[in-house]
N, C-alpha and C. Protein backbone atom coordinates (compact mmCIF):
# COMPACT_ATOMS: atom_id res chain seq x y z
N UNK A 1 151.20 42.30 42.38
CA UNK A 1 150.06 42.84 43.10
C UNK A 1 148.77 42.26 42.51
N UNK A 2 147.83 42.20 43.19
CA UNK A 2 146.41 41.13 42.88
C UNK A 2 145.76 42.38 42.29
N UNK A 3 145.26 42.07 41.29
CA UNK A 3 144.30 43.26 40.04
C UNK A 3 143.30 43.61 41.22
N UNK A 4 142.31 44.86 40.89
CA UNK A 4 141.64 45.34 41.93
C UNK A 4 140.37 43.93 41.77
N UNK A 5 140.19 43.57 40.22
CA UNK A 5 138.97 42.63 40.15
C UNK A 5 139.12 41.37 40.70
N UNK A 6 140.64 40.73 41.13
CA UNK A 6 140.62 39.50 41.78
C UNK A 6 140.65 39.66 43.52
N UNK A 7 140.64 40.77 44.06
CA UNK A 7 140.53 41.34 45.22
C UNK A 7 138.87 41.31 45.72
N UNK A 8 138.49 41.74 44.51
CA UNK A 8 136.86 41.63 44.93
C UNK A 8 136.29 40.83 44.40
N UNK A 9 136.33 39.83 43.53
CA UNK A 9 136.13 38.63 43.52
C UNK A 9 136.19 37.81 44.59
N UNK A 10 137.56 37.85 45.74
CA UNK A 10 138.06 36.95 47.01
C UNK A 10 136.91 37.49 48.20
N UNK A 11 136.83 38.93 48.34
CA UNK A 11 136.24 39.29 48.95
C UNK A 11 134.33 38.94 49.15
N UNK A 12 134.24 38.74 47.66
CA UNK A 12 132.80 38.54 47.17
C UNK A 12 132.38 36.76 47.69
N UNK A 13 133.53 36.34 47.21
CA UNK A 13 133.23 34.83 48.01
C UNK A 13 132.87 34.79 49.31
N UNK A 14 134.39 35.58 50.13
CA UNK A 14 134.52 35.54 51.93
C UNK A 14 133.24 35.87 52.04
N UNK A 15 132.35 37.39 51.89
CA UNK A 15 130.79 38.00 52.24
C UNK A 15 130.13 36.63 52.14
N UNK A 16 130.22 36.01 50.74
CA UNK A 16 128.85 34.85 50.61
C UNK A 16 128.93 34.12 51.84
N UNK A 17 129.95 33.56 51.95
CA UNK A 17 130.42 32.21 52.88
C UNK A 17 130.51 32.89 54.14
N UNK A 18 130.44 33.88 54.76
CA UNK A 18 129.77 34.23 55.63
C UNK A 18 128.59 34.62 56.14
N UNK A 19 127.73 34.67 54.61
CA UNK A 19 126.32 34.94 55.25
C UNK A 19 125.77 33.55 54.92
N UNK A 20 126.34 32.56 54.25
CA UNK A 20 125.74 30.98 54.30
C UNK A 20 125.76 30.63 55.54
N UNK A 21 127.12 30.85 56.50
CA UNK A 21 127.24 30.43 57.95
C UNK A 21 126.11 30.90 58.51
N UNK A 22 125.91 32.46 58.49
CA UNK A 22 124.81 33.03 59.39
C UNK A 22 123.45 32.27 59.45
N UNK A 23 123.50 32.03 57.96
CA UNK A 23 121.46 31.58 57.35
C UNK A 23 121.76 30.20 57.95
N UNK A 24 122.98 29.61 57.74
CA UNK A 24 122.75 28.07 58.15
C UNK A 24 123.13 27.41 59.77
N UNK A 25 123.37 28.60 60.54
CA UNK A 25 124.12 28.26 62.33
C UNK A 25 122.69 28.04 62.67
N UNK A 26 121.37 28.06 62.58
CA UNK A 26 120.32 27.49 63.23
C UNK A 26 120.03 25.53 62.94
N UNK A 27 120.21 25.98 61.81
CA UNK A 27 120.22 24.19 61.12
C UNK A 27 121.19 23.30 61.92
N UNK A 28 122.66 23.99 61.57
CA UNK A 28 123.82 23.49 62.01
C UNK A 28 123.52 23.22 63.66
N UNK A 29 123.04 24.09 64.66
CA UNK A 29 123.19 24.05 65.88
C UNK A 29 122.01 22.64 66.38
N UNK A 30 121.02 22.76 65.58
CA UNK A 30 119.98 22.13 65.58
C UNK A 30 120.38 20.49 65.31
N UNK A 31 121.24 20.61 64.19
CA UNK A 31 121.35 18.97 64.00
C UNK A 31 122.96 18.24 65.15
N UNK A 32 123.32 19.61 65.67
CA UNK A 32 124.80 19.14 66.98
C UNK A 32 123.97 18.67 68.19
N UNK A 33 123.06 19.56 68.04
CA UNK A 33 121.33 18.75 69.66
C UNK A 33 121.21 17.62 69.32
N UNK A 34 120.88 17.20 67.96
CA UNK A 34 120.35 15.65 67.84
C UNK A 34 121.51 14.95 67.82
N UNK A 35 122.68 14.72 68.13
CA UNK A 35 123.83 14.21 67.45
C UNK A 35 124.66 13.81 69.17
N UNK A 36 124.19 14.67 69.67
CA UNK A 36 124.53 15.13 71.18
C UNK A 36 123.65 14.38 72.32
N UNK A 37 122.53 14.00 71.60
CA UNK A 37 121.07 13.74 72.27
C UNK A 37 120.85 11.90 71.76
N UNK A 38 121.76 11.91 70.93
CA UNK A 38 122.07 10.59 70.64
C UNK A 38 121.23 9.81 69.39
N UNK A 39 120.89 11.21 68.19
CA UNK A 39 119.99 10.54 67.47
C UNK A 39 121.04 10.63 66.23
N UNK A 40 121.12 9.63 65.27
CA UNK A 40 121.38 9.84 63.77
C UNK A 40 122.73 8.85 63.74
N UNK A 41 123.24 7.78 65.14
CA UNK A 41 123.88 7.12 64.97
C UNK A 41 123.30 5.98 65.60
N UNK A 42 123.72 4.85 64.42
CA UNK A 42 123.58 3.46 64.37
C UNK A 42 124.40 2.84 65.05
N UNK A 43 123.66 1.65 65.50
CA UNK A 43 123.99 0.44 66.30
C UNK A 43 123.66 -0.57 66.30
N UNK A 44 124.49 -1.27 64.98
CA UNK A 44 123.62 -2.56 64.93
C UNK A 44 124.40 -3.41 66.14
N UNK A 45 125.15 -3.51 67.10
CA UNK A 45 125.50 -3.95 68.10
C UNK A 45 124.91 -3.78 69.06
N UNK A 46 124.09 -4.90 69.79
CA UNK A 46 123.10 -4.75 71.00
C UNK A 46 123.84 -3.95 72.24
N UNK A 47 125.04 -4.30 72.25
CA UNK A 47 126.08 -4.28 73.00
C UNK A 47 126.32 -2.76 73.45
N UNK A 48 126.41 -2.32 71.87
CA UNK A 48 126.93 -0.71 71.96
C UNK A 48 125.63 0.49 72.34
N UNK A 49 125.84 1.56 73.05
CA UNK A 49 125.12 3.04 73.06
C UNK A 49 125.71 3.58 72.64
N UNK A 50 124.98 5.08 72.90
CA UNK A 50 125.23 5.88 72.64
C UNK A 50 126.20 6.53 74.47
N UNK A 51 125.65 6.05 75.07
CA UNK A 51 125.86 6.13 76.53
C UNK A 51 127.56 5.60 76.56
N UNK A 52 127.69 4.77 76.11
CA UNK A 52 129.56 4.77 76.42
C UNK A 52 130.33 5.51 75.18
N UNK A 53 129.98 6.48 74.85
CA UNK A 53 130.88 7.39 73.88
C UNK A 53 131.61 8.67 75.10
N UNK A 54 132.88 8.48 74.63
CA UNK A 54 133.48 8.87 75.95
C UNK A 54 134.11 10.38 75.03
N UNK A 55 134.29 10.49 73.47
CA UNK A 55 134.53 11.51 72.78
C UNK A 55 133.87 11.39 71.67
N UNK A 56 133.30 12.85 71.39
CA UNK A 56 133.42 12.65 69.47
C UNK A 56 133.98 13.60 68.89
N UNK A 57 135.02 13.24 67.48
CA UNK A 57 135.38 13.41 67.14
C UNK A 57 135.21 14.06 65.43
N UNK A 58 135.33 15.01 65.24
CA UNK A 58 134.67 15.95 63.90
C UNK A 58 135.69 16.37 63.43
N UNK A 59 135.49 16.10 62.33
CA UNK A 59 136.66 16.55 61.20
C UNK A 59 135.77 17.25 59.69
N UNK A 60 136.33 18.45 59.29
CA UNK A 60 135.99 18.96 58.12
C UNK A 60 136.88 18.84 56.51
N UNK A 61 136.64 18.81 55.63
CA UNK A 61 137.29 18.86 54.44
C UNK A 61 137.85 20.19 54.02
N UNK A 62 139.00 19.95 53.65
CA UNK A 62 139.78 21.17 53.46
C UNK A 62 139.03 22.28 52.18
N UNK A 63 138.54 21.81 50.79
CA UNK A 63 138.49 21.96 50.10
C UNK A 63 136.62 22.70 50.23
N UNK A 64 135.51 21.79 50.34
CA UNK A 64 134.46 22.10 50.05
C UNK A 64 133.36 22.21 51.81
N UNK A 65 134.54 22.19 52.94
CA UNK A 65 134.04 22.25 54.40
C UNK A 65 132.59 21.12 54.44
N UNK A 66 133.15 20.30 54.11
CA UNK A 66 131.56 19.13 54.63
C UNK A 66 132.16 18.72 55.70
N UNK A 67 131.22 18.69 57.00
CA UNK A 67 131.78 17.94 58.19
C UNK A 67 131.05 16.00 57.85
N UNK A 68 132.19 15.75 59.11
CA UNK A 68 131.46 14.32 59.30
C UNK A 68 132.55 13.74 60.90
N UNK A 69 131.29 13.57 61.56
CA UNK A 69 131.86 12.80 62.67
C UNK A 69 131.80 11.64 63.57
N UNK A 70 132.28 10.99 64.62
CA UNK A 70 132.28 9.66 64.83
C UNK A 70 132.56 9.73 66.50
N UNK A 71 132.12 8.77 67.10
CA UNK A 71 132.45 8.29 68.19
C UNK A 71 133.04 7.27 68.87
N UNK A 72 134.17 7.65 70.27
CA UNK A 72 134.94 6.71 70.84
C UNK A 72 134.11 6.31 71.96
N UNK A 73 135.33 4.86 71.87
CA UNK A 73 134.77 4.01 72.94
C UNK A 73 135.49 4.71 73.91
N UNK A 74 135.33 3.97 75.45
CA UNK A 74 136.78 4.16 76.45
C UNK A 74 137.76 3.61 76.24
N UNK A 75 137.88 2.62 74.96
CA UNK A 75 138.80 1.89 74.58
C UNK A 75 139.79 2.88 73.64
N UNK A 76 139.46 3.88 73.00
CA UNK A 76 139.45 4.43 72.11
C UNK A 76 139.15 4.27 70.91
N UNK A 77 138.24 2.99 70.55
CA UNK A 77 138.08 2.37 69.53
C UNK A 77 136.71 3.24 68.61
N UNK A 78 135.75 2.68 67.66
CA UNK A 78 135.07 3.53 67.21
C UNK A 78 133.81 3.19 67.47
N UNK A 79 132.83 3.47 68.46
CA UNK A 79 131.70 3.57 68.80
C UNK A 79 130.55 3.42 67.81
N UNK A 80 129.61 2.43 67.75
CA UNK A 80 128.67 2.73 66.67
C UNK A 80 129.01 1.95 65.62
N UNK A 81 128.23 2.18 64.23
CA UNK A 81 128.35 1.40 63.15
C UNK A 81 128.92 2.64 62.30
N UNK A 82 129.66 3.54 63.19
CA UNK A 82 130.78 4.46 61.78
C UNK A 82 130.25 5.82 61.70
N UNK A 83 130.88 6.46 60.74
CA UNK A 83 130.79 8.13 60.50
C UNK A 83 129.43 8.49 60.05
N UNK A 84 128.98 9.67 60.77
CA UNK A 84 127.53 10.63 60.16
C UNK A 84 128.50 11.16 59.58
N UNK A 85 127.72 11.88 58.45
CA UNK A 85 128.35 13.23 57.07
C UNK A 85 126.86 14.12 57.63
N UNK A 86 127.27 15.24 58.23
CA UNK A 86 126.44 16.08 58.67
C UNK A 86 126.18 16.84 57.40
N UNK A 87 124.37 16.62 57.52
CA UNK A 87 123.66 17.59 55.86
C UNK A 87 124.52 18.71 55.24
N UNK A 88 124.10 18.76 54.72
CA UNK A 88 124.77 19.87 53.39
C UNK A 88 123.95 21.21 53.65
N UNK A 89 122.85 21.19 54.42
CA UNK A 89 122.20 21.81 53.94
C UNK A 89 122.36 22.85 55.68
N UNK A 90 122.94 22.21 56.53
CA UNK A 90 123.58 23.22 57.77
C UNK A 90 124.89 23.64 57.56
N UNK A 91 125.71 23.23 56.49
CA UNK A 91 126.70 23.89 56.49
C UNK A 91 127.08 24.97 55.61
N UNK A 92 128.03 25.66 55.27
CA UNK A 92 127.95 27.01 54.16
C UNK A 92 128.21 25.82 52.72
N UNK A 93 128.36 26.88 51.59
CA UNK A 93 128.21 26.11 50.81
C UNK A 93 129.76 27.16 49.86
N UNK A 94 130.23 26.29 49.49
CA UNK A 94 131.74 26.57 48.78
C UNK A 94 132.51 25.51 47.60
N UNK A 95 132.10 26.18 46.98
CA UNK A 95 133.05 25.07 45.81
C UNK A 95 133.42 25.96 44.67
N UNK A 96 134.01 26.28 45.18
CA UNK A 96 134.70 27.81 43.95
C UNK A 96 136.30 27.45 44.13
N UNK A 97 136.58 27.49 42.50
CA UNK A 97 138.35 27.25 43.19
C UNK A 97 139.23 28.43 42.42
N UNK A 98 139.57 29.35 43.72
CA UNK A 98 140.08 30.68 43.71
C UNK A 98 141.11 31.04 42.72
N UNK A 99 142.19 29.41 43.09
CA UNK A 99 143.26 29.94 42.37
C UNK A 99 142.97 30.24 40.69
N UNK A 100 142.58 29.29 40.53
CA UNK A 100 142.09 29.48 39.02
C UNK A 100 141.50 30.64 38.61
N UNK A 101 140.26 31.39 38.88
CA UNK A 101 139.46 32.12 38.88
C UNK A 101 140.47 33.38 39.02
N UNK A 102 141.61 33.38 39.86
CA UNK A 102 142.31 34.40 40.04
C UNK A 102 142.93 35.01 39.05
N UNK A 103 143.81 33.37 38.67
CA UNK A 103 144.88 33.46 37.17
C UNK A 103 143.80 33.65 36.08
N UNK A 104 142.72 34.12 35.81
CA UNK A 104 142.23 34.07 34.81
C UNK A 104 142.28 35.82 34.58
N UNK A 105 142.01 36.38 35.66
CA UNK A 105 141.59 37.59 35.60
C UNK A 105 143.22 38.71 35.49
N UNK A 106 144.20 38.16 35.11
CA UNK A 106 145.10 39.01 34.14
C UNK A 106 146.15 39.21 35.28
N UNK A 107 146.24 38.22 35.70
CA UNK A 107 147.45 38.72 37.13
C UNK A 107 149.00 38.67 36.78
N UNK A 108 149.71 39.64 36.98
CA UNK A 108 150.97 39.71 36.59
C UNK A 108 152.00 38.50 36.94
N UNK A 109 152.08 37.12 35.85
CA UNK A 109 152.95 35.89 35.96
C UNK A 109 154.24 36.72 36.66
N UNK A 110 155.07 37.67 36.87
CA UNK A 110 156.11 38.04 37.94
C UNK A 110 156.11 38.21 39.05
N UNK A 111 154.76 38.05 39.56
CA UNK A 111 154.16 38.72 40.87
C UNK A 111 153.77 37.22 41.01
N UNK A 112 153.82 35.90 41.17
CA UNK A 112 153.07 34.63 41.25
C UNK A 112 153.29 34.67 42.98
N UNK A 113 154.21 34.58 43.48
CA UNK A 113 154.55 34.71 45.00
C UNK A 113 153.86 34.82 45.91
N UNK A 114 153.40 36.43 45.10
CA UNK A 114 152.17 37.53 46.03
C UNK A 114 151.25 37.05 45.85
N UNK A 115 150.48 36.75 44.32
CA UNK A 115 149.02 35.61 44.26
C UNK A 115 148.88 34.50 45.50
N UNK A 116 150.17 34.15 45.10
CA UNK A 116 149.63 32.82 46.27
C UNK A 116 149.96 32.94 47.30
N UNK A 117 150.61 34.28 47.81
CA UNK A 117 150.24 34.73 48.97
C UNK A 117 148.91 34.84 49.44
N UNK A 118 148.49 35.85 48.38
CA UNK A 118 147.04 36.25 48.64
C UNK A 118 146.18 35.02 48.84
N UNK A 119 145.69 33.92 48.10
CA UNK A 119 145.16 33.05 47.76
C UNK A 119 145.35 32.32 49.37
N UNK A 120 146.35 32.06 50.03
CA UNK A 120 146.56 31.18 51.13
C UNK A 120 146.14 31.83 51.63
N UNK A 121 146.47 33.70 51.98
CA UNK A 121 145.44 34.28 53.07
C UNK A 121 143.87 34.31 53.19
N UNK A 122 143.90 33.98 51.82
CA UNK A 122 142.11 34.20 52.16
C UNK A 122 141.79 32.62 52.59
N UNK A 123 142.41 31.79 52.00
CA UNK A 123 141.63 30.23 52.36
C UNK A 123 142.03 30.14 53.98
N UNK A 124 142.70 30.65 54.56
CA UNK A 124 143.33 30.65 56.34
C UNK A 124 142.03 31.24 56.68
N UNK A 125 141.90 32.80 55.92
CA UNK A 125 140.91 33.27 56.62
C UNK A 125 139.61 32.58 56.77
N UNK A 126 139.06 31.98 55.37
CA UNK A 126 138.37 31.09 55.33
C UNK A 126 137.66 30.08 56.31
N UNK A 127 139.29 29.39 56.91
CA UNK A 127 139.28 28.09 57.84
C UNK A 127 139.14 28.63 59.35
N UNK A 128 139.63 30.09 59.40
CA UNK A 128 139.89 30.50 61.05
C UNK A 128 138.10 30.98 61.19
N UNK A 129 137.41 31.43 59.59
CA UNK A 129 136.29 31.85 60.35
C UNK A 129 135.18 30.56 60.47
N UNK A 130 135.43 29.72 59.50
CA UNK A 130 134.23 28.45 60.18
C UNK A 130 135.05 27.60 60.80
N UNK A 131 135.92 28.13 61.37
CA UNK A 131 136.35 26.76 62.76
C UNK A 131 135.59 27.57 63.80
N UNK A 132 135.75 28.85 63.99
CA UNK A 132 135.04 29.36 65.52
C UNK A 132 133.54 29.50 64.95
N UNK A 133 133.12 29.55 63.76
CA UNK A 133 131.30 29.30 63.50
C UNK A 133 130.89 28.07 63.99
N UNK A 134 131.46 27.01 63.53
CA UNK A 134 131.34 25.48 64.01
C UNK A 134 131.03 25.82 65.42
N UNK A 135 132.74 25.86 66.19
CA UNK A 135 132.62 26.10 67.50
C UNK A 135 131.43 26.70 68.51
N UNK A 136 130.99 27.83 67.71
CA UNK A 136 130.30 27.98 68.56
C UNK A 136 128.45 27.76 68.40
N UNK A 137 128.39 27.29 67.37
CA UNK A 137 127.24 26.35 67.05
C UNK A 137 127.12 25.32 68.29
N UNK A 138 128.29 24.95 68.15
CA UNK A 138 128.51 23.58 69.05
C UNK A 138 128.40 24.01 70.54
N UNK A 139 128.68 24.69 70.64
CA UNK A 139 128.75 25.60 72.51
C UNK A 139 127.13 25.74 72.86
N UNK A 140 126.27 26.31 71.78
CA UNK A 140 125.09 26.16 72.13
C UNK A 140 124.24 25.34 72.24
N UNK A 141 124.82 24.14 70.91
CA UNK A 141 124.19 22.69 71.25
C UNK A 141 124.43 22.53 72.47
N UNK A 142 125.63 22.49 72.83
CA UNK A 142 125.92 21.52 73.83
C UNK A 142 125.45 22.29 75.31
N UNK A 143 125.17 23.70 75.16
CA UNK A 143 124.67 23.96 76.35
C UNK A 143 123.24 23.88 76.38
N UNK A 144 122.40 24.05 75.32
CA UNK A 144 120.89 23.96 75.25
C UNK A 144 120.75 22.16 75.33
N UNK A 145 121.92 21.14 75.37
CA UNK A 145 121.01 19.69 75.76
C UNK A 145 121.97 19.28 77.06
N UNK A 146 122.75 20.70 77.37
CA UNK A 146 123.46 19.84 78.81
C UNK A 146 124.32 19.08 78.64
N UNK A 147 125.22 19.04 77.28
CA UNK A 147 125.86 17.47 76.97
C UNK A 147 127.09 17.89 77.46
N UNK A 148 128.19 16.92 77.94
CA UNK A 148 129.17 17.02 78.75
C UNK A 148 129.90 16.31 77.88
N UNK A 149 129.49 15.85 76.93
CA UNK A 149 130.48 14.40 75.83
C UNK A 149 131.94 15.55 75.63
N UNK A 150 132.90 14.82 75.84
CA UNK A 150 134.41 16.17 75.25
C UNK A 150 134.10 16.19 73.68
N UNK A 151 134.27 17.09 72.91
CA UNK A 151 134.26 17.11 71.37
C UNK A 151 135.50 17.73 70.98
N UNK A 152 136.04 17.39 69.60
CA UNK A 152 137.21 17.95 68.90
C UNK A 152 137.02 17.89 67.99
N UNK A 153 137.51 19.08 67.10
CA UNK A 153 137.27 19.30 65.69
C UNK A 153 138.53 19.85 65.24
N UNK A 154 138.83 19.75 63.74
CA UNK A 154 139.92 19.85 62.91
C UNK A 154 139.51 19.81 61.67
N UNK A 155 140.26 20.13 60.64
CA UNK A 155 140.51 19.74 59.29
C UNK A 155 140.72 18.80 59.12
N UNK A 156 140.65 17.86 58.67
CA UNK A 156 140.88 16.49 57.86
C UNK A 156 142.44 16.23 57.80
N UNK A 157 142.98 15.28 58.27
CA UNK A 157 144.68 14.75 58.26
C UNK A 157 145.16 15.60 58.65
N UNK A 158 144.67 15.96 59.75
CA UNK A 158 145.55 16.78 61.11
C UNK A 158 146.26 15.99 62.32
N UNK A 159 147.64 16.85 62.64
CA UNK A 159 147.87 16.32 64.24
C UNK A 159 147.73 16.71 65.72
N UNK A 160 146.38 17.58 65.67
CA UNK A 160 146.00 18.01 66.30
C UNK A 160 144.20 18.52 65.87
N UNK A 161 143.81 18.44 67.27
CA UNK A 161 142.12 19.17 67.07
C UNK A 161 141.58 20.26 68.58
N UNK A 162 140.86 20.71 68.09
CA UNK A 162 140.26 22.13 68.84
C UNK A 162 139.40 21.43 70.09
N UNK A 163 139.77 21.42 71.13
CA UNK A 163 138.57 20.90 72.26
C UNK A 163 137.64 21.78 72.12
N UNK A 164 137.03 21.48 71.76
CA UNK A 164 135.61 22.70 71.87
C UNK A 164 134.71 22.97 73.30
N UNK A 165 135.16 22.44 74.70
CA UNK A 165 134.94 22.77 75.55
C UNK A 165 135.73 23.88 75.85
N UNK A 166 137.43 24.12 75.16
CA UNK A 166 138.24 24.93 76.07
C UNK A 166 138.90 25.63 74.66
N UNK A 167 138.16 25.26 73.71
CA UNK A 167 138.59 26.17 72.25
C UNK A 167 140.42 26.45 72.77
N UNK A 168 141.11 25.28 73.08
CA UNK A 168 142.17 24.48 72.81
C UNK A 168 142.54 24.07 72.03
N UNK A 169 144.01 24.07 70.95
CA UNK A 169 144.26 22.71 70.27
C UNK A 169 144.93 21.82 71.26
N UNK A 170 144.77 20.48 70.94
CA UNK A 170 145.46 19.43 71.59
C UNK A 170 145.88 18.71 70.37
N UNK A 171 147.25 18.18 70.86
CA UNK A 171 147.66 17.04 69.96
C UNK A 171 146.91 15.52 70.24
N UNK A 172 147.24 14.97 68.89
CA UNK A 172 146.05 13.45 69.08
C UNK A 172 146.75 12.38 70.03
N UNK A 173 148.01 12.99 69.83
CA UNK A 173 148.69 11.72 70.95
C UNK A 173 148.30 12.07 72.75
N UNK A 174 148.20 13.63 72.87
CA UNK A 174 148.15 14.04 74.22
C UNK A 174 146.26 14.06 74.50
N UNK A 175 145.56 13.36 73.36
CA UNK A 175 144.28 13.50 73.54
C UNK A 175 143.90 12.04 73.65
N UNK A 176 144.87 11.19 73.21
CA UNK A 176 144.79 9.82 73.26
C UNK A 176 145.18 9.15 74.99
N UNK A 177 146.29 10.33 75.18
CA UNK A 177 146.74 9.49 76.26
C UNK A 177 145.70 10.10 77.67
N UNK A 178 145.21 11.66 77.54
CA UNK A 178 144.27 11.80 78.73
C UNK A 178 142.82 11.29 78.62
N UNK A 179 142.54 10.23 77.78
CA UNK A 179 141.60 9.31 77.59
C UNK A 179 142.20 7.68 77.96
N UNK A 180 143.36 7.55 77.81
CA UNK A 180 143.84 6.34 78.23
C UNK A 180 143.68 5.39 76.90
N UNK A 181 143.78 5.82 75.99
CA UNK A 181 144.01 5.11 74.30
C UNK A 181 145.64 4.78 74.32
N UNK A 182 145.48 3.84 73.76
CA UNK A 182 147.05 3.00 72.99
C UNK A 182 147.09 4.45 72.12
N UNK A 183 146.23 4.97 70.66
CA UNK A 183 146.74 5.67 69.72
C UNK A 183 145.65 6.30 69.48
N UNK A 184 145.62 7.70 69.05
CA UNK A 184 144.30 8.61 68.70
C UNK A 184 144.23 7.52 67.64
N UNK A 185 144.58 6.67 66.78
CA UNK A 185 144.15 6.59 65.23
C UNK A 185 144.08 5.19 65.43
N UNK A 186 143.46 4.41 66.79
CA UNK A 186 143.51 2.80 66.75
C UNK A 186 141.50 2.66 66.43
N UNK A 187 141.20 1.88 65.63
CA UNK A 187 140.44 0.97 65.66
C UNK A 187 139.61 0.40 66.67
């Protein structure tokens, strides 16, 4: 069983990292407008816009949630001169590592099971609550500039991502092929 002090320790994190989301969904929504609106990606190719990006694609880090995202061609290829790392300073802020912090605070080594029970439930909970914060950051970007671009988001080395028009998962192969891509992961 998790000591009452590593219970509210987990809990004390979840509160923070939910009121970082709150203080930071204006920033966050603010920099998905410019991103949407076609500012903060490069083109050193005369060739390329922002105008033939047919998806973009957002992925977060499992560990410390920094986003960073990129755009397809109709080819499925990668639009632009490569990945934005969206500021630090719109997203929550997390770099605490639980398990440790947990085992410190006197947890019964026979009970390890239940720790890392506990420990996975809170990092799920973690991920289920800034995937729909993201999400719906993004719902307001995209309805306050009108943008119609499809977007998907995930965790990092996933096989699948969230349409954020239809807060869907889709797999990358069934997102590759209703775009008409050889492979979600081609070049």
């Amino acid at each position: 069983m998790l000591s009452t002090q590593a219970k509210q320790l987990m809990q004390q994190y979840k509160t923070q990292f939910m009121q970082d989301c709150a203080e930071r969904a204006p920033k966050l929504t603010a920099f998905i407008q410019e991103i949407l609106q076609g500012r903060h990606w490069g083109f050193s190719d005369e060739n390329e816009s922002f105008d033939q990006a047919v998806a973009l694609i957002m992925e977060y880090e499992y560990q410390d949630f920094s986003v960073y995202g990129w755009l397809r061609n109709p080819n499925g290829g990668y639009l632009g001169d490569g990945i934005i790392d969206f500021p630090e300073e719109c997203l929550p802020e997390f770099d605490a590592d639980v398990e440790d912090e947990i085992y410190g605070l006197g947890q019964d080594e026979n009970e390890e099971d239940e720790v890392w029970d506990a420990v996975d439930d809170f990092y799920s909970g973690l991920h289920e609550y800034f995937s729909h914060w993201f999400a719906n950051c993004f719902r307001t970007a995209a309805q306050n500039t009108a943008s119609t671009l499809p977007a998907y988001f995930s965790v990092h080395d996933t096989n699948s991502y969230t349409n954020l028009a239809t807060m869907q998962e889709e797999l990358c192969d069934d997102i590759a092929e209703k775009f008409g891509w050889t492979s979600f992961w081609q070049d």
